[in-house]
Protein backbone atom coordinates (compact mmCIF):
# COMPACT_ATOMS: atom_id res chain seq x y z
CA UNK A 1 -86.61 28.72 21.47
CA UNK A 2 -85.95 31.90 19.25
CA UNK A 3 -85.82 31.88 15.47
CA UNK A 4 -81.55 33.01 15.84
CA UNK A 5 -80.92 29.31 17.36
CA UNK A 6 -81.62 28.30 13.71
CA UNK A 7 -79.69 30.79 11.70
CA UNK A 8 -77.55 28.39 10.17
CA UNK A 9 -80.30 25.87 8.86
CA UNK A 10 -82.48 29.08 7.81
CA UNK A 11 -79.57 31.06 5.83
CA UNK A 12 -78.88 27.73 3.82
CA UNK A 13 -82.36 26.96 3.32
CA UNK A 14 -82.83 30.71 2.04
CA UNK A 15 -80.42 30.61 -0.05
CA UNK A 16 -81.50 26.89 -1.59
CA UNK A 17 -85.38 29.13 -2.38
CA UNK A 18 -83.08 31.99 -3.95
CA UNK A 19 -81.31 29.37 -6.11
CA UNK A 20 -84.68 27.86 -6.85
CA UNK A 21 -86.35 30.94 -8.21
CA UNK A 22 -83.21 32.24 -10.12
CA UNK A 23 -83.34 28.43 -11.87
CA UNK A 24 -87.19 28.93 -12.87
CA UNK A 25 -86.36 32.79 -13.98
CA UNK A 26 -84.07 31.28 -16.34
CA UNK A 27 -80.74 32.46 -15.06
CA UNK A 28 -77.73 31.50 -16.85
CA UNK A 29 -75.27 32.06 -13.75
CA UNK A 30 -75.28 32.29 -10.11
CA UNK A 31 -71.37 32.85 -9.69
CA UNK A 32 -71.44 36.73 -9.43
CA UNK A 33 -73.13 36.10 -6.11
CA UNK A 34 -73.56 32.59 -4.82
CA UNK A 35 -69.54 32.02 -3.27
CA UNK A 36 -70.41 35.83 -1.06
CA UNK A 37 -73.38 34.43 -0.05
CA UNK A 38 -71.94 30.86 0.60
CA UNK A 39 -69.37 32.31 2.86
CA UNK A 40 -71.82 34.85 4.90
CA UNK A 41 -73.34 31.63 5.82
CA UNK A 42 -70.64 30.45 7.51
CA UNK A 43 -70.03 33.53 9.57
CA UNK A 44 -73.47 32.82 10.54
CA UNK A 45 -72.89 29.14 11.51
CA UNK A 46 -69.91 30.81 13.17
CA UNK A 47 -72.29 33.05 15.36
CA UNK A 48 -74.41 30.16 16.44
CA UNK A 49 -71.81 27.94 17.69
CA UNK A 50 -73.12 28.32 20.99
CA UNK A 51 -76.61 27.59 20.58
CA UNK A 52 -77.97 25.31 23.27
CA UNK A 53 -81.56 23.70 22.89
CA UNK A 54 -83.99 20.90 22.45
CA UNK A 55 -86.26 21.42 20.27
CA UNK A 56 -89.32 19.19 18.10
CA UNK A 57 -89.97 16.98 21.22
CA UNK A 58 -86.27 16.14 22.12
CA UNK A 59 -85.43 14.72 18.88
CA UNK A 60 -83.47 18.02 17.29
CA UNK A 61 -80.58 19.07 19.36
CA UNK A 62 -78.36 21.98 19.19
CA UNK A 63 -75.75 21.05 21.30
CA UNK A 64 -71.60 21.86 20.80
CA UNK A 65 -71.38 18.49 18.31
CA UNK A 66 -74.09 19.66 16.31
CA UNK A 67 -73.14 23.11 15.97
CA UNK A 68 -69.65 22.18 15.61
CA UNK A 69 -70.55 20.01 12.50
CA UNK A 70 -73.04 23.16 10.80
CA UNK A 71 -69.80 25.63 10.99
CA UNK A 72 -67.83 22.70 8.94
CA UNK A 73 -70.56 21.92 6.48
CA UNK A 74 -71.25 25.40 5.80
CA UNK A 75 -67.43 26.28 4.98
CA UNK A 76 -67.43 23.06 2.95
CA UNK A 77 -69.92 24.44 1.13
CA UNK A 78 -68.43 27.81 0.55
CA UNK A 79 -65.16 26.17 -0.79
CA UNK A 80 -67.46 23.72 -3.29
CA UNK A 81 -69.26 26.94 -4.28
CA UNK A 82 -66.22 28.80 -4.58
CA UNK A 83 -64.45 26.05 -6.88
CA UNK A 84 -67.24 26.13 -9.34
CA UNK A 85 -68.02 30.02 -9.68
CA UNK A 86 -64.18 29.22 -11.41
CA UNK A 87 -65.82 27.52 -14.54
CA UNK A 88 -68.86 30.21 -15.54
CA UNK A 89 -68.40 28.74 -18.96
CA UNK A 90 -69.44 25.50 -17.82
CA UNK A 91 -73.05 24.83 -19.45
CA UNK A 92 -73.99 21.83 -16.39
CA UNK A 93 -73.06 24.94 -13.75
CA UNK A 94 -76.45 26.35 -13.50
CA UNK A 95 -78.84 27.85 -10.71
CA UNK A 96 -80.41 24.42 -10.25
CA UNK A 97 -76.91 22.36 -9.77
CA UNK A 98 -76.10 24.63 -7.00
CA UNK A 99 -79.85 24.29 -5.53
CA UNK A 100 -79.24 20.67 -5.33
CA UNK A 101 -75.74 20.75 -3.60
CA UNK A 102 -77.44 23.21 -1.23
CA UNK A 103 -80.35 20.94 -0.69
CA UNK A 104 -77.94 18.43 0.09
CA UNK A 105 -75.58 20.44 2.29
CA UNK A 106 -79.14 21.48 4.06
CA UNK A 107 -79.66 17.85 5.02
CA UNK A 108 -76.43 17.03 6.27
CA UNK A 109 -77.22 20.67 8.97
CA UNK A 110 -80.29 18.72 10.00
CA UNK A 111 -78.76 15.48 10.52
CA UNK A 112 -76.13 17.13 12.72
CA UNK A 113 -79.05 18.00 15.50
CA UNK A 114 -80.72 14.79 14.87
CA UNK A 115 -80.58 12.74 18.07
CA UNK A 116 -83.83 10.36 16.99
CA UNK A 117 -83.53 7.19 14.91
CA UNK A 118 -86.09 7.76 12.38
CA UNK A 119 -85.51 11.61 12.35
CA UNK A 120 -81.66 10.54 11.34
CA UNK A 121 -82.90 8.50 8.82
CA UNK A 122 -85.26 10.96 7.28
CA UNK A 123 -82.58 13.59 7.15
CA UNK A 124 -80.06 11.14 5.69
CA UNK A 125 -82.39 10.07 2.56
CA UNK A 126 -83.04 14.23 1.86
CA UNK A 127 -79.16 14.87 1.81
CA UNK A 128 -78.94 12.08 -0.65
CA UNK A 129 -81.88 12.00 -3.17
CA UNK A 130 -80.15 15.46 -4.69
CA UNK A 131 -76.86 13.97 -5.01
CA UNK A 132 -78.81 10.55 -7.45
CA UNK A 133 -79.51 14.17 -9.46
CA UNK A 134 -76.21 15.62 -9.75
CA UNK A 135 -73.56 12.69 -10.31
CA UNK A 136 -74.94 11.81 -13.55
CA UNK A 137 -75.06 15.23 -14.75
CA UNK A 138 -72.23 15.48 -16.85
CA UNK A 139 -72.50 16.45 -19.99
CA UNK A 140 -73.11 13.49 -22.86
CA UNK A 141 -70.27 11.49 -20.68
CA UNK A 142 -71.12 7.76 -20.42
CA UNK A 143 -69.45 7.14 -17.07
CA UNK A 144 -71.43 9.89 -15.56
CA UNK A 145 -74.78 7.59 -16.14
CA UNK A 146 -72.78 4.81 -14.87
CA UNK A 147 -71.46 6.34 -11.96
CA UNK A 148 -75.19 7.64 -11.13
CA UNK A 149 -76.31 4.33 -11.74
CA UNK A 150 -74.10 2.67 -9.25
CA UNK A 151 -74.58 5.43 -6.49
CA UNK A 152 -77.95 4.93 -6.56
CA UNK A 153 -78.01 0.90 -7.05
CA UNK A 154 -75.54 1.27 -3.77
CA UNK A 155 -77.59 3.04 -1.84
CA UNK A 156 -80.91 1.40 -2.12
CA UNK A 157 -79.57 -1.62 -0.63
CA UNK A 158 -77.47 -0.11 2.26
CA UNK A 159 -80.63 1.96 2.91
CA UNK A 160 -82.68 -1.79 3.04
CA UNK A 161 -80.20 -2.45 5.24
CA UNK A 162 -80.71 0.60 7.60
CA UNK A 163 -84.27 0.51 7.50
CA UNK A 164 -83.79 -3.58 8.64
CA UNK A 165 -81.83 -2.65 11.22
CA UNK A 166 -84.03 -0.13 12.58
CA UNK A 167 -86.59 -2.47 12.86
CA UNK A 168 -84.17 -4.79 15.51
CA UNK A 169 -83.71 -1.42 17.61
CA UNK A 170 -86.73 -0.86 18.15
CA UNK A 171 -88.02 -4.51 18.87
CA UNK A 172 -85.08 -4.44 21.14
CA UNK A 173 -84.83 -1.35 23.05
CA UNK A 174 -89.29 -0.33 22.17
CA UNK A 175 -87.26 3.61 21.87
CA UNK A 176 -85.50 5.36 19.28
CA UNK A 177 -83.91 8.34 21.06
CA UNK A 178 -80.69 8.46 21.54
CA UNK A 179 -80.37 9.19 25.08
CA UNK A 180 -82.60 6.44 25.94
CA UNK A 181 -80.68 4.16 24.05
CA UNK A 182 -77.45 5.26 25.88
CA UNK A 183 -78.99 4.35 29.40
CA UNK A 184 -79.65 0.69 28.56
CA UNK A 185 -76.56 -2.44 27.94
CA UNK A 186 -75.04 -2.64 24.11
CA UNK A 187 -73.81 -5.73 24.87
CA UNK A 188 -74.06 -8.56 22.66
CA UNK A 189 -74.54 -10.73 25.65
CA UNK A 190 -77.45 -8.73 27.03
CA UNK A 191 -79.19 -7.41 23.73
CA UNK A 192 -78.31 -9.49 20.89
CA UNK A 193 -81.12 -8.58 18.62
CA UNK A 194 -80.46 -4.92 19.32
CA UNK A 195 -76.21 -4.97 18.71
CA UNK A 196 -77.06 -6.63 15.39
CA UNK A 197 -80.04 -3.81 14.41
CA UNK A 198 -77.70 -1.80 15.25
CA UNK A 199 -74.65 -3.14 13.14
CA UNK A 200 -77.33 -2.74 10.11
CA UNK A 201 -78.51 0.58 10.76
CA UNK A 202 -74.50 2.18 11.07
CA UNK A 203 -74.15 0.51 7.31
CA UNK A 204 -76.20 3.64 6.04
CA UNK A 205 -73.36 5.74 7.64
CA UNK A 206 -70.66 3.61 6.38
CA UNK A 207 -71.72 3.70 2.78
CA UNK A 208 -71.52 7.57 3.30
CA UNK A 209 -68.33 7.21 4.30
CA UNK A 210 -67.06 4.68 2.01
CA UNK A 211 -66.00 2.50 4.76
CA UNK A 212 -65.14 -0.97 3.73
CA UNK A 213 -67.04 -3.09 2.52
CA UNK A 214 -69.17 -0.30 1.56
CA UNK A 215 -66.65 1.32 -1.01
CA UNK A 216 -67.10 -0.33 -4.25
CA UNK A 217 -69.24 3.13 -5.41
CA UNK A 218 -66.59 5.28 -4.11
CA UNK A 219 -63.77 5.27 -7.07
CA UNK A 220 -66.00 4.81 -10.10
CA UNK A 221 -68.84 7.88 -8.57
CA UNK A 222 -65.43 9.87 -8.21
CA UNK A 223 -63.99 9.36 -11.83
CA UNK A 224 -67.59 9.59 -13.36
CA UNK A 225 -68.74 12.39 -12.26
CA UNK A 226 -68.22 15.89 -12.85
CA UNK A 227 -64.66 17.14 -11.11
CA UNK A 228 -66.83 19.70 -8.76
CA UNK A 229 -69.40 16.74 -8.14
CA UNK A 230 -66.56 14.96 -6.82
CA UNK A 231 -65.37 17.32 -4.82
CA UNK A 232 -68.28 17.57 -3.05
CA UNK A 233 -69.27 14.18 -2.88
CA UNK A 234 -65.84 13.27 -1.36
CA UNK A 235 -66.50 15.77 1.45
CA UNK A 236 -69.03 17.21 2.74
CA UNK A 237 -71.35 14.75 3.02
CA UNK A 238 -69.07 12.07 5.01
CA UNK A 239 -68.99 15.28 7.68
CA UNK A 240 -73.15 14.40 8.20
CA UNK A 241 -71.79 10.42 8.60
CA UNK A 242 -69.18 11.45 10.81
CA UNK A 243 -71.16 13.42 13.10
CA UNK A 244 -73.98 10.69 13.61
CA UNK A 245 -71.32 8.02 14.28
CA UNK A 246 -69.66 10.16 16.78
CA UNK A 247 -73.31 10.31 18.64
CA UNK A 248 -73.44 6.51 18.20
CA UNK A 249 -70.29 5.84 19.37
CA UNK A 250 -70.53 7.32 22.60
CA UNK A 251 -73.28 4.90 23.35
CA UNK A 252 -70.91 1.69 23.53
CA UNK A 253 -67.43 1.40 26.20
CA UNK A 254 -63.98 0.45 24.26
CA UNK A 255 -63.40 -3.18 23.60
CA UNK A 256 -67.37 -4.09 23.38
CA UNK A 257 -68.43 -6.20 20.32
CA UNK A 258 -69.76 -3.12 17.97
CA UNK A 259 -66.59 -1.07 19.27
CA UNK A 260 -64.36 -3.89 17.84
CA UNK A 261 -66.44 -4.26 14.57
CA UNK A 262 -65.54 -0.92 14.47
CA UNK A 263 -61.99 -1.16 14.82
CA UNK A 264 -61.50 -4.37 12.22
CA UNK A 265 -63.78 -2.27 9.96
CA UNK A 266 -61.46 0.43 9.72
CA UNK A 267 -58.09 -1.27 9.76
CA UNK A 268 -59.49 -3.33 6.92
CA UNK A 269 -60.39 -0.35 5.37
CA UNK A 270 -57.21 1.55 5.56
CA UNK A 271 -55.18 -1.32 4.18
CA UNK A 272 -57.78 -1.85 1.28
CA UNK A 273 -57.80 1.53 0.20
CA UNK A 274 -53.94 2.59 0.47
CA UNK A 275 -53.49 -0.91 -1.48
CA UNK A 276 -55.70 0.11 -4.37
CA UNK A 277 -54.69 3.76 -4.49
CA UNK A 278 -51.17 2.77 -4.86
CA UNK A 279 -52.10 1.56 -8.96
CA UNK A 280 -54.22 4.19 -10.16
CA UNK A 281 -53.29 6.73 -12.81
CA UNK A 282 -56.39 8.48 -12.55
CA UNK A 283 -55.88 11.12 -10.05
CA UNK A 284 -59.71 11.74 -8.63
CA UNK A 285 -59.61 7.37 -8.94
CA UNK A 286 -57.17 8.00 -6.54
CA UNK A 287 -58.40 10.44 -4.38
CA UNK A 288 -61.39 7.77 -4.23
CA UNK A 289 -59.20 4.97 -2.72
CA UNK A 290 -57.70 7.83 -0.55
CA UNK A 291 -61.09 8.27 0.77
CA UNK A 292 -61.61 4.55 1.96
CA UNK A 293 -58.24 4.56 3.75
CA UNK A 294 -59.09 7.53 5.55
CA UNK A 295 -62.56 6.65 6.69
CA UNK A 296 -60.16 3.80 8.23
CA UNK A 297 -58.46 6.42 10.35
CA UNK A 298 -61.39 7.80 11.18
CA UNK A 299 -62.19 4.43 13.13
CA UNK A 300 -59.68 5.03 15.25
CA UNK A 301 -61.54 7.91 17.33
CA UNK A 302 -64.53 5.91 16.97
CA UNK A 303 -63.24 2.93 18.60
CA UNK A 304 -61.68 4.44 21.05
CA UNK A 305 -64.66 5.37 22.34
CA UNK A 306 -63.28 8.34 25.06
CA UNK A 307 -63.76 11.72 24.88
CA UNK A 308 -60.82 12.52 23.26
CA UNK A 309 -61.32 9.64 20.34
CA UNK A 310 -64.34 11.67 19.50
CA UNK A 311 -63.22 14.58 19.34
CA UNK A 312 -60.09 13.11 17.44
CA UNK A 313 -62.62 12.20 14.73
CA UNK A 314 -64.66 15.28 14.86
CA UNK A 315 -61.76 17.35 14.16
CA UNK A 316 -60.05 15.02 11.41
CA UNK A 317 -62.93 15.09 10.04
CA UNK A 318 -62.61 19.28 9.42
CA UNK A 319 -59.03 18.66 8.80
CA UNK A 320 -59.38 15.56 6.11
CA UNK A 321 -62.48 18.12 4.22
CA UNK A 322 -59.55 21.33 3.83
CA UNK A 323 -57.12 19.00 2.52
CA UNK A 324 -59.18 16.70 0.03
CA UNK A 325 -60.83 20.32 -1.16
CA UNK A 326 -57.40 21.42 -1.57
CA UNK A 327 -56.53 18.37 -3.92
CA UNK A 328 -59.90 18.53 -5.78
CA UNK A 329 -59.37 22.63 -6.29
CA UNK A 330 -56.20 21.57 -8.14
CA UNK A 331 -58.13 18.92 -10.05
CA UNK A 332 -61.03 21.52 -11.12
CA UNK A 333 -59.03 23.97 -11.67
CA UNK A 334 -56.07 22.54 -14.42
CA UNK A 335 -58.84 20.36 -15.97
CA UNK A 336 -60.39 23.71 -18.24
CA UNK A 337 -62.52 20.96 -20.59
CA UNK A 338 -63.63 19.47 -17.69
CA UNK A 339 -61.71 16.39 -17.90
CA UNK A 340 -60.15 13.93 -15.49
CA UNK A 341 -56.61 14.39 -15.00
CA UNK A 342 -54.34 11.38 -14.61
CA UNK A 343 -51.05 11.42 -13.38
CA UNK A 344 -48.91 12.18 -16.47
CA UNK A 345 -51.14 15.40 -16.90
CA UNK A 346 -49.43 16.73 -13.53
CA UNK A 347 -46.28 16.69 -15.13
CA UNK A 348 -44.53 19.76 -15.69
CA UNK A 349 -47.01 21.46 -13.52
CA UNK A 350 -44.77 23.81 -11.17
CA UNK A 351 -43.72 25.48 -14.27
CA UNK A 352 -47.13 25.53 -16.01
CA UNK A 353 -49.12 27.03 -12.90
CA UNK A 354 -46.34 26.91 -10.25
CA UNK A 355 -49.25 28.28 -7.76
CA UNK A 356 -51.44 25.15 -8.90
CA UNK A 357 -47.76 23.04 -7.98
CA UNK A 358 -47.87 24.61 -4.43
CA UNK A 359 -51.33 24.10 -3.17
CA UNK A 360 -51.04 20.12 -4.94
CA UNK A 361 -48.15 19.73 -2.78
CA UNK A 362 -49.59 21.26 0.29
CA UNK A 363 -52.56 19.14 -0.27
CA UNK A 364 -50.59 15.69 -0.73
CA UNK A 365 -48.28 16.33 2.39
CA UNK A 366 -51.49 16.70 4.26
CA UNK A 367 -53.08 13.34 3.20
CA UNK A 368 -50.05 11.58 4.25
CA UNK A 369 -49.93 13.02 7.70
CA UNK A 370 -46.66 15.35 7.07
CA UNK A 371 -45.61 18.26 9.96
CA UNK A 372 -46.49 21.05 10.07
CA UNK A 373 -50.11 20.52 8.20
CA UNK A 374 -53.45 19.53 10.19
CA UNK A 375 -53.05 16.03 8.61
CA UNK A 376 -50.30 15.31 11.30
CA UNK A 377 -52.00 16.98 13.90
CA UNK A 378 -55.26 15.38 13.32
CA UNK A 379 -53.59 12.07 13.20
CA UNK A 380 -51.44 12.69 15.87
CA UNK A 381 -55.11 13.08 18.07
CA UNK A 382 -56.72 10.00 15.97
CA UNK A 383 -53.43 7.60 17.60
CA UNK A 384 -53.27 8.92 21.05
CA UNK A 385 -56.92 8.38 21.68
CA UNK A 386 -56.48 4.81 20.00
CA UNK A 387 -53.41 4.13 22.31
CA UNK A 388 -54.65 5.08 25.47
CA UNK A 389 -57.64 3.03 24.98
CA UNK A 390 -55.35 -0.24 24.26
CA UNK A 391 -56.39 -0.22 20.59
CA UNK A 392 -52.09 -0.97 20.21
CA UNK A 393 -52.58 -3.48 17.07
CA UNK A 394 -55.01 -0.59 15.69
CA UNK A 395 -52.13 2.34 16.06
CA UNK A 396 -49.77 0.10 15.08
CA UNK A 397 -51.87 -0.90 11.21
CA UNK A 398 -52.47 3.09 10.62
CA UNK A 399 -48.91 3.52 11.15
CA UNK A 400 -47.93 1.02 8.65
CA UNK A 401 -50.63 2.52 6.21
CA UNK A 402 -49.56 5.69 6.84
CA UNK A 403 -46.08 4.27 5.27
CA UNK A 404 -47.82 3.18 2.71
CA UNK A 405 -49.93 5.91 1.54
CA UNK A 406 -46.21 8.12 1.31
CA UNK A 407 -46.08 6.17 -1.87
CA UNK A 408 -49.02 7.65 -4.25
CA UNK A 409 -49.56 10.55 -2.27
CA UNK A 410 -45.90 11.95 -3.08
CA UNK A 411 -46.23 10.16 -6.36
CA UNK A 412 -48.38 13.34 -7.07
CA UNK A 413 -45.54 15.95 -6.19
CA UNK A 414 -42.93 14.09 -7.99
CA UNK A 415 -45.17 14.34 -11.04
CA UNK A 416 -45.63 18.41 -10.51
CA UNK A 417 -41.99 18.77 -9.69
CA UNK A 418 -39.89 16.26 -11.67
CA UNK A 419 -41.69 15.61 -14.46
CA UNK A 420 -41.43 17.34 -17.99
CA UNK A 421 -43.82 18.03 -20.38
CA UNK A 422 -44.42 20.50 -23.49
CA UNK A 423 -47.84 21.13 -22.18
CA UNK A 424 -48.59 25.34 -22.58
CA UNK A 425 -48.65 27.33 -19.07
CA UNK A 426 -52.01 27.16 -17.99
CA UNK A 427 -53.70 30.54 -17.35
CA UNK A 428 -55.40 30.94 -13.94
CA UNK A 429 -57.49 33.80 -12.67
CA UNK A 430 -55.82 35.66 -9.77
CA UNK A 431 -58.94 35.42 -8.00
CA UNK A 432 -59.17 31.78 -7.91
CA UNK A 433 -55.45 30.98 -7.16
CA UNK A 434 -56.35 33.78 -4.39
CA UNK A 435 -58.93 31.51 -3.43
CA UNK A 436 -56.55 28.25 -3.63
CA UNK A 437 -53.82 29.69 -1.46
CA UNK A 438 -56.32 30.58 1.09
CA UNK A 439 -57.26 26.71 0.75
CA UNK A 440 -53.56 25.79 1.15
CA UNK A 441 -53.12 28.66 4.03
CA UNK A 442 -55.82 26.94 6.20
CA UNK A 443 -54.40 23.37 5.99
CA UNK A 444 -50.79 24.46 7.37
CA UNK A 445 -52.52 26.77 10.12
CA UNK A 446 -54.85 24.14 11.22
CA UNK A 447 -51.56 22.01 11.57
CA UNK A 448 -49.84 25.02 13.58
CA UNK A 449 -52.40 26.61 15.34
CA UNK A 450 -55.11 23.78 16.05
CA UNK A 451 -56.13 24.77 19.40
CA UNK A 452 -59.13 27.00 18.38
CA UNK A 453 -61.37 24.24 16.54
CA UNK A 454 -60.16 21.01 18.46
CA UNK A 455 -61.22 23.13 21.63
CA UNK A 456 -64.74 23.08 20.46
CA UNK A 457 -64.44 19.74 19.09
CA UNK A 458 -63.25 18.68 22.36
CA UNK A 459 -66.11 20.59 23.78
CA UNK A 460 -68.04 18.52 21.73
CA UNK A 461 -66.82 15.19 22.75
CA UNK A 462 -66.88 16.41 26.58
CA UNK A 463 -70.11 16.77 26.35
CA UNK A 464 -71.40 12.94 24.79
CA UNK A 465 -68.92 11.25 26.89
CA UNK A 466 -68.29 12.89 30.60
C-alpha cells in the first residue's frame, strides 16, 4: 500500500484537525476558506477513483464501489459546505459545526471500504454520534431538542437491533467478512438463524435511510433542525447506507426470502411516504416524506439483485443527493432568519428571486422523475433492472407512486409560479445563486449526459456481482 491510496480519507480527515484547531483558536468563521477546501477534496476523491487494495487484514477495501461512493460523499460535502458559507451571519455556523459534519462525512468514507461486520458497525456509530451533536443545535428552538431527542431515542434501538443481529451472523456463519459470507447459502431454508441476524443487522442501514418502518424520525429531525442540518442529514449520510446495502445485496440471488423483504420493504415504503407527503405544508416536512418514498425506489436495484440493479442504486443514489441538495439550497437560501418555509412562503417566488424559482423547479421535476433530469434517468435504470429480474408487481407500484408524487412535488412549482404574494424581492448574493445554478446545471446534465458516472457505477456493480 502507499499513503496516495488514502488521499480521500486523509484530505477529509485533515481538514476535520484544521476545523478543530480553528474552533479552539476561537474563530468566528470558516466560510472564507472551508467550501475551496471542501471542493479540492473532491478533485482528490476524483484522482483516487482507481485505487485498488486490501488493506487492515482484508477488512478495508478500496475497490470501484468504494471509491465510487468517497467521490459522491466528498461532493456532497462540498455542496453542504457551500450552502452554509451563504449564512456567515449565522451565530450556530461555527468552526466546530463544520468539524462535526466533517467527522461525520469522514465516517461515511470509511464505511464505504468496510467489507467486515464489526468494522461496518464501528464506522456506522462514528458517522452518527456527531450528527446526536448537530440536530439539536439550533438556536433556543424547542423542536430542535425534540428532533435531537428523537434521532437519538431512534437510533439506540435500531442500533440494539444491529448489534442483536450481529450476534445470529456470527453464531450462524462463525465469520464476519463479507466475502466469506457470500460463499455460503442465504437461504432461509438452509440458515435460518443467520437470514434473521441478518434481517436485524440491515435495520441499522434502514434507519439511515429512513426506510419504512424505520421513518418515524425522518420528518420531525427534518423540520427541527437547522435548514443546513437537514440538508445534510437528508443526504449524505443515506450515500454510507446505500453503499453497504449494495455490498449486502450482492450476497443473496433475486426472489430469495431477504431479497423479497426487500422488495415489500420498499414498495411499502414508497406508498407510505408519497401518501404522507401529499398533506404537508411544511416544505423540508415534505422533503422528509419525499425521502421515505425514495429509499422505496431505491429497493428496486436492491432487489433486483443483478449487476445492473446495483449499479441502478449506486447511481440514484448520486442522482437523488444533486436533486434533494438542489431543493434544500432553495430552502436555506430564501429562509434569511433561518426559518422553515411552508408552502405559502413559495408564493410569488419567480418574481421575488426568479433564479431561486428556477433551480426549485429544476429540483421538483427531478424528484418526480421528469425528462431530461437524472431523476428520469436514474429511474429509468432503477425499473429496468427491477423488470428484467421479474420484480413486475414492484415496477408496476413505483410507477403508480411515481403518479402520485406529481402531486406535491409540482405543488411546489405552482406555488413559485402561480401564486401571488406582497412579500419584498429577496436579495441573493451572485455568488451563491452562481453556486445554485451550478446545482441545477448538474441535475439536467446527469439526466443528458449520464454515461460518465453510471459507467463507474456499473463498474462498480460488475465487480460484486460477475
Amino acid at each position: 500500500m502507499t499513503i496516495f491510496m488514502l488521499l480521500p480519507e486523509l484530505w477529509l480527515f485533515a481538514l476535520v484537525c484544521a476545523l478543530f484547531v480553528a474552533s479552539v483558536r476561537g474563530a468566528k468563521s470558516v466560510a472564507g476558506w472551508l467550501p475551496a477546501a471542501a471542493a479540492m477534496g473532491v478533485l482528490v476523491a476524483l484522482a483516487g477513483v482507481s485505487a485498488r487494495a486490501e488493506l487492515l487484514h482484508a477488512t478495508y477495501k478500496l475497490d470501484a464501489l468504494s471509491q465510487f461512493f468517497k467521490l459522491v460523499i466528498a461532493l456532497g460535502f462540498a455542496v453542504v459546505t457551500g450552502i452554509g458559507a451563504g449564512k456567515k451571519d449565522d451565530a450556530d455556523m461555527t468552526p466546530d459545526y463544520y468539524m462535526l459534519l466533517g467527522l461525520s462525512a469522514w465516517g461515511l468514507m470509511l464505511l464505504a471500504s468496510c467489507v467486515e461486520l464489526v468494522t461496518l458497525y464501528l464506522a456506522l456509530e462514528l458517522s452518527s454520534y456527531s450528527l446526536y451533536a448537530l440536530i439539536p443545535l439550533r438556536g433556543q428552538d424547542r423542536r430542535a431538542a425534540e428532533a435531537g431527542i428523537k434521532y437519538i431515542l431512534f437510533g439506540a434501538a435500531v442500533t440494539a437491533l444491529a448489534l442483536f443481529g450481529l450476534s445470529y451472523i456470527m453464531a450462524a456463519k462463525h465469520t464476519t467478512y463479507i466475502a466469506a459470507l457470500a460463499a455460503s447459502s442465504w437461504s432461509f431454508a438452509d440458515a435460518p438463524l443467520a437470514v434473521l441476524g441478518l434481517t436485524l443487522f440491515l435495520a441499522g442501514f434502514f434507519y439511515k435511510l429512513a426506510l419504512f418502518p424505520f421513518h418515524f424520525w425522518c420528518p420531525d429531525v427534518y423540520q427541527g433542525s437547522k435548514n443546513e442540518t437537514a440538508a445534510y442529514v437528508a443526504t449524505i449520510p443515506k450515500l454510507g447506507a446505500v453503499v453497504v446495502l449494495v455490498r449486502l445485496a450482492a450476497l443473496f440471488a433475486p426472489h430469495m426470502e431477504v431479497t423479497n423483504i426487500l422488495a415489500v420493504l420498499g414498495a411499502v415504503s414508497m406508498t407510505a411516504g408519497n401518501l404522507a407527503a401529499l398533506v404537508q405544508r411544511d416544505v423540508k416536512r415534505l422533503l422528509g416524506y419525499s425521502s421515505v418514498a425514495h429509499a422505496g425506489y431505491v429497493m428496486l436495484g436492491l432487489a433486483a439483485g443483478s449487476a445492473a440493479g446495483l449499479s441502478a442504486a449506486a447511481f440514484y443514489s448520486l442522482a437523488y443527493i444533486l436533486m434533494n441538495l438542489a431543493a434544500f439550497y432553495v430552502v436555506c437560501t430564501m429562509s434569511v432568519g433561518g426559518e422553515n418555509p411552508s408552502l405559502e412562503d413559495l408564493d410569488g417566488l419567480y418574481k421575488r428571486a426568479p433564479a431561486l424559482a428556477m433551480i426549485l423547479a429544476v429540483a421538483a421535476f427531478a424528484l418526480v422523475g421528469l425528462p431530461p433530469t437524472a431523476g428520469f434517468t436514474g429511474k429509468l435504470f432503477l425499473l429496468s433492472a427491477a423488470w428484467d429480474q421479474g420484480y413486475h408487481w414492484l415496477v408496476i407500484v413505483a410507477v403508480l407512486n411515481t403518479a402520485i408524487s406529481i402531486y406535491y412535488y409540482l405543488s411546489l412549482v405552482r406555488h413559485a409560479y402561480t401564486g401571488e404574494s406582497d412579500a419584498p424581492a429577496l436579495v441573493v448574493p451572485r455568488g451563491s445563486l452562481v453556486f445554485g445554478g451550478v446545482l441545477a446545471a448538474l441535475v439536467l446534465l446527469l439526466g443528458i449526459l449520464p454515461a460518465p458516472l453510471y459507467d463507474l457505477a456499473a463498474m462498480a456493480g460488475t465487480q460484486l456481482h460477475p
